[in-house]
Protein backbone atom coordinates (compact mmCIF):
# COMPACT_ATOMS: atom_id res chain seq x y z
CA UNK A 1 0.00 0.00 0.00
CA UNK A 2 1.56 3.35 -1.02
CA UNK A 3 0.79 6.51 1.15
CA UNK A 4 -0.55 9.96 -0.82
CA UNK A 5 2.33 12.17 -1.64
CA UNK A 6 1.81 16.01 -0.69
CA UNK A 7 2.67 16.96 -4.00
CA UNK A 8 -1.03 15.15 -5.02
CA UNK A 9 -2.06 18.16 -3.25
CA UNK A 10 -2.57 21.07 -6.38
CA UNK A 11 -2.01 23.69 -4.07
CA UNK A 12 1.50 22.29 -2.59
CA UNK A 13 2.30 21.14 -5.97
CA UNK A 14 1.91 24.55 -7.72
CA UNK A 15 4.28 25.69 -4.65
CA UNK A 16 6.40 23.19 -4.67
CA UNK A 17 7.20 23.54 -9.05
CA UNK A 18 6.79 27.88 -8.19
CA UNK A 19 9.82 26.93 -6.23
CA UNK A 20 12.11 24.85 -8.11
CA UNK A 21 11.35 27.11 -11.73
CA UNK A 22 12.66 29.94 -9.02
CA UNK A 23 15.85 28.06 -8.18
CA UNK A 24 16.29 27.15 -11.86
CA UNK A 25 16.08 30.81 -12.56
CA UNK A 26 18.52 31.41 -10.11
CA UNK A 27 21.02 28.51 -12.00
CA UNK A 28 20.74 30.06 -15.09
CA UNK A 29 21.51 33.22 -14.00
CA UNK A 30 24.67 31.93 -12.22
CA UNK A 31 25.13 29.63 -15.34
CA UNK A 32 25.33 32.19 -17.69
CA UNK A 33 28.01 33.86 -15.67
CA UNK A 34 30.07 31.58 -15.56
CA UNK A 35 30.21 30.49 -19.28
CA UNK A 36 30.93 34.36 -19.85
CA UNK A 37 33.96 34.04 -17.04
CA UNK A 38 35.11 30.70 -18.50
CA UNK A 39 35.40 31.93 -22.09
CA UNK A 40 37.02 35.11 -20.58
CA UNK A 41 39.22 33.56 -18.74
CA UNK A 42 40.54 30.66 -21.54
CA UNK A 43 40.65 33.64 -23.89
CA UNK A 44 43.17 35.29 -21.27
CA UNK A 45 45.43 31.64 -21.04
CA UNK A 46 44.77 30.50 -24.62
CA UNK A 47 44.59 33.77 -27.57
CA UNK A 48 42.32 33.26 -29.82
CA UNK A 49 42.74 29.18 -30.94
CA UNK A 50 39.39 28.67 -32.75
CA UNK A 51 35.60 29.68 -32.52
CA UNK A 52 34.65 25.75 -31.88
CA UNK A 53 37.04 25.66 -29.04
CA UNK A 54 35.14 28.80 -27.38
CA UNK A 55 32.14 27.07 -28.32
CA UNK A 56 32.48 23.46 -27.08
CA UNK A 57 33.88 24.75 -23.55
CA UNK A 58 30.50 27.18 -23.51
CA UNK A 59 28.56 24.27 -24.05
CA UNK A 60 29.99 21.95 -22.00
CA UNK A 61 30.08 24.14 -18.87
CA UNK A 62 26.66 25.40 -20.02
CA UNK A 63 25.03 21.83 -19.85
CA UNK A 64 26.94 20.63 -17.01
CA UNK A 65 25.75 23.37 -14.92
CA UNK A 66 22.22 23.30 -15.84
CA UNK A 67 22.16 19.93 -15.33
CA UNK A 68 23.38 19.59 -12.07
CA UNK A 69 21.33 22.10 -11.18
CA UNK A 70 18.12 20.71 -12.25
CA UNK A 71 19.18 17.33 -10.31
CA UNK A 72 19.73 19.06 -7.39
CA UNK A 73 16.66 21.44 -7.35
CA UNK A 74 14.63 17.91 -8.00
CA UNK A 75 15.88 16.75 -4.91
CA UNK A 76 14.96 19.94 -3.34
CA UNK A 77 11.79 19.47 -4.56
CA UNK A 78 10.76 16.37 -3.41
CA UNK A 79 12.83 16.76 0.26
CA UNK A 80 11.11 20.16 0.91
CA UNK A 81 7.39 19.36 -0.22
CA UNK A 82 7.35 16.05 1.77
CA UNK A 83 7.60 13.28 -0.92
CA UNK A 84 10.24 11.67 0.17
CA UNK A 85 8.00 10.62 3.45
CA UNK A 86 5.49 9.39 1.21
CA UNK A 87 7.71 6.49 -0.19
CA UNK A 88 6.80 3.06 1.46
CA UNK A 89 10.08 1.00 1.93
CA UNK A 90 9.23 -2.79 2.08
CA UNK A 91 12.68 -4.23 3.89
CA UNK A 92 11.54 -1.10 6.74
CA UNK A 93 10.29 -4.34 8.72
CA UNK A 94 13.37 -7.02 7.95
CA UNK A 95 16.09 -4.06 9.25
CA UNK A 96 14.00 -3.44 12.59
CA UNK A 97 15.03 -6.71 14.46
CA UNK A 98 18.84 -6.18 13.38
């Protein structure tokens, strides 16, 4: 038997995604930043080698940012809005005796 999550709840759902599109906004603020100091700074090291260098280091701290970042505001998500509680583990009752 599985217990309701909060997030059935419309109300605490519509808070709960509010939230995490804030903290995303956040990231991609901070994301775009830091592509801009990146490129900066391996213009400073490197001259200018080639446009697809500047490129594939843009998009590969780009992604890697925004993807950690959406992981982490996921698990945000469902820590803060009370999911995680809702998740019935079935070896709860084979660990208790140990």
């Amino acid at each position: 038997m599985t217990r309701r999550s909060p997030l059935d709840d419309p109300a605490r759902a519509a808070y709960a995604w509010a939230r995490y599109r804030r903290i995303m906004g956040w990231m991609m603020t901070i994301t775009v930043g830091l592509v801009a100091g990146s490129a900066i700074l391996l213009y400073r090291s490197n001259g200018m080698v080639s446009v697809h260098f500047y490129i594939a280091a843009a998009l590969g701290v780009g992604f890697t940012m925004l993807l950690a970042s959406a992981l982490m505001g996921l698990v945000f998500l469902s820590s803060g809005s009370g999911h995680d509680e809702a998740v019935v583990d079935p070896l709860e009752d084979d660990n208790a005796g140990e």
